[in-house]
C-alpha atoms as a PDB file:
ATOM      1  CA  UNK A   1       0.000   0.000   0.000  1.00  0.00           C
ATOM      2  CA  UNK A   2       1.775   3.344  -1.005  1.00  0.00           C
ATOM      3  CA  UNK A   3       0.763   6.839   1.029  1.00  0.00           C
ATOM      4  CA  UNK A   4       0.670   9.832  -0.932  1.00  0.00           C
ATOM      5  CA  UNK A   5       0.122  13.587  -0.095  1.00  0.00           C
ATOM      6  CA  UNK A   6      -3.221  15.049   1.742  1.00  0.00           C
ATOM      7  CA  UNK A   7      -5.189  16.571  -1.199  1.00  0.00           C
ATOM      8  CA  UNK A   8      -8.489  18.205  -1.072  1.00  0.00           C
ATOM      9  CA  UNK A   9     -10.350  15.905  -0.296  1.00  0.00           C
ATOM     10  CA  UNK A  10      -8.595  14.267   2.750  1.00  0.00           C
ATOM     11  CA  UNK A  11      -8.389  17.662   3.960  1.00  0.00           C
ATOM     12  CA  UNK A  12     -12.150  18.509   4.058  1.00  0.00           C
ATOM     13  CA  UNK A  13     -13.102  15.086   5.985  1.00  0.00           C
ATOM     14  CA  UNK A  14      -9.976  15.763   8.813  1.00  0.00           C
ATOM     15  CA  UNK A  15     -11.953  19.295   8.929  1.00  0.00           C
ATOM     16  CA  UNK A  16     -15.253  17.881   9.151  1.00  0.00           C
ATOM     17  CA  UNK A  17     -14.138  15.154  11.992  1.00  0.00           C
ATOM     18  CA  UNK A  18     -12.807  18.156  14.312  1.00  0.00           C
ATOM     19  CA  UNK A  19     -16.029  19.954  13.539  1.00  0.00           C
ATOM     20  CA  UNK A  20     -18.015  17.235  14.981  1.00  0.00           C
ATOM     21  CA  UNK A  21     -15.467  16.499  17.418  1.00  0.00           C
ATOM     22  CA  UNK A  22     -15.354  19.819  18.996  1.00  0.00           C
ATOM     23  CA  UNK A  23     -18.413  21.623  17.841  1.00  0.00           C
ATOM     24  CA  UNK A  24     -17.964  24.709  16.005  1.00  0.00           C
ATOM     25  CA  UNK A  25     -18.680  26.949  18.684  1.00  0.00           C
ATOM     26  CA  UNK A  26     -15.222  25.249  19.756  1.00  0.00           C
ATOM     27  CA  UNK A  27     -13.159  26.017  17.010  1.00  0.00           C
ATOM     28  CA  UNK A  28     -12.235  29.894  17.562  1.00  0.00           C
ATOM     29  CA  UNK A  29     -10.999  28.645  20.796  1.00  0.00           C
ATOM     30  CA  UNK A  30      -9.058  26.189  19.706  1.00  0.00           C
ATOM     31  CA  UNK A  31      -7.497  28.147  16.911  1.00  0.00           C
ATOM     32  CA  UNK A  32      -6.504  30.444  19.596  1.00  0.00           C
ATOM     33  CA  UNK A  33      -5.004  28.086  21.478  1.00  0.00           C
ATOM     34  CA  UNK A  34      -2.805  26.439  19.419  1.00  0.00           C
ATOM     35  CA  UNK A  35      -1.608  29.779  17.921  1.00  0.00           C
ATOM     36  CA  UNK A  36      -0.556  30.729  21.362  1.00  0.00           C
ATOM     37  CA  UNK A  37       1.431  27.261  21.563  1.00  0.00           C
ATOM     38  CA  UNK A  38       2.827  27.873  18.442  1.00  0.00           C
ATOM     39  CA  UNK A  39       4.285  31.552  19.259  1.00  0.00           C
ATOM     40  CA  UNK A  40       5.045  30.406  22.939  1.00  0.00           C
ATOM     41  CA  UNK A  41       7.328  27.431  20.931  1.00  0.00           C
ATOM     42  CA  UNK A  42       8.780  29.338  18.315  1.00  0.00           C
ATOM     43  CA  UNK A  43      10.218  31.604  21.472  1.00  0.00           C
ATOM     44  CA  UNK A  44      11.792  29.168  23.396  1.00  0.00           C
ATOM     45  CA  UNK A  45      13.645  27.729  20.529  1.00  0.00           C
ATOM     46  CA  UNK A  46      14.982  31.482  19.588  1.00  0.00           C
ATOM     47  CA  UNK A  47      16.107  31.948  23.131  1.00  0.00           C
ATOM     48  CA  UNK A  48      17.164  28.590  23.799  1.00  0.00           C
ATOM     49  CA  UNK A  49      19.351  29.435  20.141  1.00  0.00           C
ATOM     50  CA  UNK A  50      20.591  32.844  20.961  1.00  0.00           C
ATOM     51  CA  UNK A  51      21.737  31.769  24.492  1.00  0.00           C
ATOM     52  CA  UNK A  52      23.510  28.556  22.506  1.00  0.00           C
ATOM     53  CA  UNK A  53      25.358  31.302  20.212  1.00  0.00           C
ATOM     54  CA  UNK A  54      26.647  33.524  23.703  1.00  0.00           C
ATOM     55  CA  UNK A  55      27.817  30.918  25.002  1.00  0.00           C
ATOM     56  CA  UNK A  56      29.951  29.601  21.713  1.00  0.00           C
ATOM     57  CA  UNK A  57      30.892  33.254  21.456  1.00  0.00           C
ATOM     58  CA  UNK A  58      32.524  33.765  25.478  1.00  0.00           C
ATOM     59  CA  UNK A  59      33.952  29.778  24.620  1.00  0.00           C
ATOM     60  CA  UNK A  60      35.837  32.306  21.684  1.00  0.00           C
ATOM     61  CA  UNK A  61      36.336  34.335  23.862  1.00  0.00           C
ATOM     62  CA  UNK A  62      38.662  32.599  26.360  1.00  0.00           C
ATOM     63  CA  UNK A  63      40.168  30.602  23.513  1.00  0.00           C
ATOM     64  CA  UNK A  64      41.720  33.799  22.340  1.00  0.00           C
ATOM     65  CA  UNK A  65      42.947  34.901  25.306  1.00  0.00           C
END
């Protein structure tokens, strides 16, 4: 059995299962909320990168010295 891409149409029934799943009072909310987890996520991993690149930099640093 091969797997190929999502198209259209395996798109609208994954849409239609968290509509009925949630209600689509629900979905705003959840939009929201996985947004925020998104942004919150993308931060970490810029801080957790620029903190990698101070410390390389000071390990530079001291090797020069």
């Amino acid at each position: 059995m091969q797997f190929g891409r999502i198209g259209i149409p395996e798109l609208l029934l994954i849409f239609l299962l968290i509509i009925l799943l949630f209600g689509a009072k629900r979905l705003p909310e959840l939009g929201k909320a996985i947004g925020q987890g998104l942004r919150e996520f993308k931060k970490a991993i810029r801080q957790s990168t620029a903190e990698e690149e101070e410390k390389a930099e000071k390990e530079e640093e001291k090797d020069e010295e």
